[in-house]
Protein backbone atom coordinates (compact mmCIF):
# COMPACT_ATOMS: atom_id res chain seq x y z
CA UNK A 1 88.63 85.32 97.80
CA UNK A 2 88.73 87.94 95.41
CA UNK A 3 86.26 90.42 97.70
CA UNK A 4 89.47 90.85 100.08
CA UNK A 5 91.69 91.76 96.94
CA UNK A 6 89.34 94.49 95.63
CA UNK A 7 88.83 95.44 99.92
CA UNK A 8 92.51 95.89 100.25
CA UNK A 9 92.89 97.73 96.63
CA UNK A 10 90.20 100.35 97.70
CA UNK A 11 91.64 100.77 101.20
CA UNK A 12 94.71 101.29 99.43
CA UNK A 13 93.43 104.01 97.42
CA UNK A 14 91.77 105.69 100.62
CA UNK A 15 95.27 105.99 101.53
CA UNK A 16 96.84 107.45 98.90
CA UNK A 17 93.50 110.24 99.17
CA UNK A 18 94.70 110.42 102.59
CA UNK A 19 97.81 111.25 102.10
CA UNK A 20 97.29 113.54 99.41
CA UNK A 21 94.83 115.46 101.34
CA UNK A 22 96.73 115.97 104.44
CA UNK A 23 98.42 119.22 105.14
CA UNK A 24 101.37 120.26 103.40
CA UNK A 25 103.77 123.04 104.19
CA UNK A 26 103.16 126.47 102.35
CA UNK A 27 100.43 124.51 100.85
CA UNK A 28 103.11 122.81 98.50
CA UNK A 29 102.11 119.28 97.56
CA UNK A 30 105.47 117.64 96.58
CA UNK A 31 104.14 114.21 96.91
CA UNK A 32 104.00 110.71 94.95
CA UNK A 33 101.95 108.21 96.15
CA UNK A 34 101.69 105.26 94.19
CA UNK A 35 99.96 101.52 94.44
CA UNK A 36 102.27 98.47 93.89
CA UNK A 37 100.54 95.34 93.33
CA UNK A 38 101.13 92.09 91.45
CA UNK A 39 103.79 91.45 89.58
CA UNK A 40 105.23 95.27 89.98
CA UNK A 41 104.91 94.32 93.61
CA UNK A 42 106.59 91.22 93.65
CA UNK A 43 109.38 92.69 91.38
CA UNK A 44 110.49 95.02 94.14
CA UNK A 45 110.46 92.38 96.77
CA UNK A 46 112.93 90.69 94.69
CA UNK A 47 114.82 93.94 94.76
CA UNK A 48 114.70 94.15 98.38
CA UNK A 49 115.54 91.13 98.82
CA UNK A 50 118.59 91.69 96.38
CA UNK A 51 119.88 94.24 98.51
CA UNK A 52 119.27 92.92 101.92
CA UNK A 53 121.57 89.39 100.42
CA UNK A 54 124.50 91.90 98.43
CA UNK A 55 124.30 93.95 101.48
CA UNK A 56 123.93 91.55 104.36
CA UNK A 57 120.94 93.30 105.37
CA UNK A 58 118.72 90.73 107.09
CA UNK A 59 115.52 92.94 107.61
CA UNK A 60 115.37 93.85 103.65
CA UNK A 61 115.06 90.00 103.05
CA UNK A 62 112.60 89.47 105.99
CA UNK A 63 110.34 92.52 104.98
CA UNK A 64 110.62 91.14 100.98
CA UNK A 65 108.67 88.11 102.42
CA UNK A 66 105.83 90.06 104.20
CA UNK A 67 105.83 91.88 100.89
CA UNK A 68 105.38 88.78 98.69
CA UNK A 69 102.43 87.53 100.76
CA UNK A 70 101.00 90.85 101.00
CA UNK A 71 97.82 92.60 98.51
CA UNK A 72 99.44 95.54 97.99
CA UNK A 73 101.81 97.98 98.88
CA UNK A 74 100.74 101.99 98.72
CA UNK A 75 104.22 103.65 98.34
CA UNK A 76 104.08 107.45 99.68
CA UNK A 77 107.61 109.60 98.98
CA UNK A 78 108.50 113.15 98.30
CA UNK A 79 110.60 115.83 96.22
CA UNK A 80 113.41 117.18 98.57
CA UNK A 81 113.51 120.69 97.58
CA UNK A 82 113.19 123.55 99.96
CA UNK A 83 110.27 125.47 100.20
CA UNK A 84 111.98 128.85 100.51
CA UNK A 85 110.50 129.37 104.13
CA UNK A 86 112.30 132.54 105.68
CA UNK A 87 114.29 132.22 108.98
CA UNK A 88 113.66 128.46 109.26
CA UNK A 89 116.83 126.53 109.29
CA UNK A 90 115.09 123.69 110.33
CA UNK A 91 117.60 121.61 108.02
CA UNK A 92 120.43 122.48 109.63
CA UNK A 93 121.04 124.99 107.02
CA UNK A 94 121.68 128.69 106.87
CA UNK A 95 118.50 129.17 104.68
CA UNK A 96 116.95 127.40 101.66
CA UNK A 97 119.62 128.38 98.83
CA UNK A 98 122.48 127.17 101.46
CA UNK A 99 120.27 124.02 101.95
CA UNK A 100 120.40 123.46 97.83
CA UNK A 101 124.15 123.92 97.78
CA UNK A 102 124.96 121.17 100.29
CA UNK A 103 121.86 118.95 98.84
CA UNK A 104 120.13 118.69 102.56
CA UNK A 105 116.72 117.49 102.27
CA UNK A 106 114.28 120.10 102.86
CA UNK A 107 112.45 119.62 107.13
CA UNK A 108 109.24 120.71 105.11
CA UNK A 109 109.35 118.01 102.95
CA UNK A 110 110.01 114.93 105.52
CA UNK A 111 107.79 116.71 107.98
CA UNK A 112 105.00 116.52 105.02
CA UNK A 113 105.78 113.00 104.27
CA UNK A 114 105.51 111.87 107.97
CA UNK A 115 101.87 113.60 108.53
CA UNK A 116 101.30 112.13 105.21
CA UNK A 117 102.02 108.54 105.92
CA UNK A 118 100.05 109.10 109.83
CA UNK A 119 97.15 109.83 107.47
CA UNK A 120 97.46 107.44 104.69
CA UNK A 121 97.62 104.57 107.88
CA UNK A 122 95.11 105.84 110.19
CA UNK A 123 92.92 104.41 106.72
CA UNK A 124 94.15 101.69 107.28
CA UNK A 125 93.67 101.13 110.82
CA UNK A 126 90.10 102.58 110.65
CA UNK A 127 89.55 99.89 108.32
CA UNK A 128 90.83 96.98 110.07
CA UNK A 129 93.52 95.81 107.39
CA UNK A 130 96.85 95.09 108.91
CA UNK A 131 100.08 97.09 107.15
CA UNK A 132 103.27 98.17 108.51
CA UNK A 133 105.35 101.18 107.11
CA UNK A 134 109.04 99.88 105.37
CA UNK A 135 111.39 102.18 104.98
CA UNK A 136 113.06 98.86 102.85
CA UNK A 137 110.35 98.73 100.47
CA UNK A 138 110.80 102.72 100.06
CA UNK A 139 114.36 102.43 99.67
CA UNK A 140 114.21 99.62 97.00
CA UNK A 141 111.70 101.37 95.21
CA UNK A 142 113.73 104.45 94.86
CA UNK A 143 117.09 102.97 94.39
CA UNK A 144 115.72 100.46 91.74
CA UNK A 145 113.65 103.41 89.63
CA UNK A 146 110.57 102.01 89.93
CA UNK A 147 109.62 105.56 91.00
CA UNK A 148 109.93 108.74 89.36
CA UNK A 149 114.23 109.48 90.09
CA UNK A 150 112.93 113.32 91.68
CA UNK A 151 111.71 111.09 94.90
CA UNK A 152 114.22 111.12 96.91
CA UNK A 153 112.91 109.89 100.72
CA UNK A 154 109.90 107.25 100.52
CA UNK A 155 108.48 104.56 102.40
CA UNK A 156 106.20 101.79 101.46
CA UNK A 157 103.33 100.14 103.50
CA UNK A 158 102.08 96.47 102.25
CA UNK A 159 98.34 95.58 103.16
CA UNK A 160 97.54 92.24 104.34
CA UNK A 161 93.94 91.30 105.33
CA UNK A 162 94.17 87.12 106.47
CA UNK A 163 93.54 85.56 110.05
CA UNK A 164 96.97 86.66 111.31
CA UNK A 165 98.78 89.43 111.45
CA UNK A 166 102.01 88.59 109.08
CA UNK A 167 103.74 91.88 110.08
CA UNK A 168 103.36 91.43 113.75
CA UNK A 169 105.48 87.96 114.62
CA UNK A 170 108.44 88.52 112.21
CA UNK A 171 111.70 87.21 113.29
């Protein structure tokens, strides 16, 4: 029914609105959101599901499947670099220039990409189309390049819209 592949698609780009939109620490937008479908889709399931047999991961090859029989998958990730907040630490660092010398990701930046991903899925949910967040489909999608190599944390989250739930009974 192609009505629930264009639904899904234009959820999907609610999301990524969503996400951009939502608020960002010192106003600095160091997001990528992205829509995988089709074959670009399918080509990092196969990925995932690379990794989760070379690595004995189990979940990577379960989440690959949901991934195949999903629409689409909106991937939201981020640009680690400090945002030169004074006195935070929130890191674990000293400050921001100690932070870039040991290469800890910025607490700015994962903080942004969690209320980020919150927004980009209450979409989702507001629209009734199931989705889960995969930190598998983010981690293939990084570690295979099929996102700009300045994303450093992301996470992906495949829309399904069908009778059942496929992300809810997984084994």
């Amino acid at each position: 029914m192609e009505f629930i592949y264009k639904t899904a698609l234009s959820v999907a780009e609610m999301m990524c609105s969503a996400a951009i939109t939502a608020p960002k620490g010192k106003g600095i937008n160091l997001l990528h959101v992205e829509i995988f479908k089709d074959q670009r889709k399918d080509e990092v399931a196969e990925f995932m599901a690379t990794i989760g047999r070379e690595k004995n991961i189990s979940f990577f090859i379960r989440d690959a499947k949901n991934v195949y029989e999903s629409i689409c998958v909106v991937f939201i990730g981020t640009i680690v670099t400090p945002r030169k907040v004074p006195n935070c630490g929130f890191c674990g660092a000293k400050n921001c220039e100690d932070a870039l010398s040991k290469g800890i990701s910025c607490a700015f930046a994962t903080g942004d990409l969690g209320i980020a991903i919150g927004s980009a899925i209450s979409i989702a949910s507001l629209h009734h189309i199931d989705n889960r967040i995969m930190f598998s489909f983010g981690k293939a999608a990084i570690e295979g390049g099929f996102v700009p190599n300045n994303i450093k944390i992301g996470y992906g989250i495949p829309l399904s819209i069908s009778g059942k739930n496929i992300f809810f009974d997984r084994k």
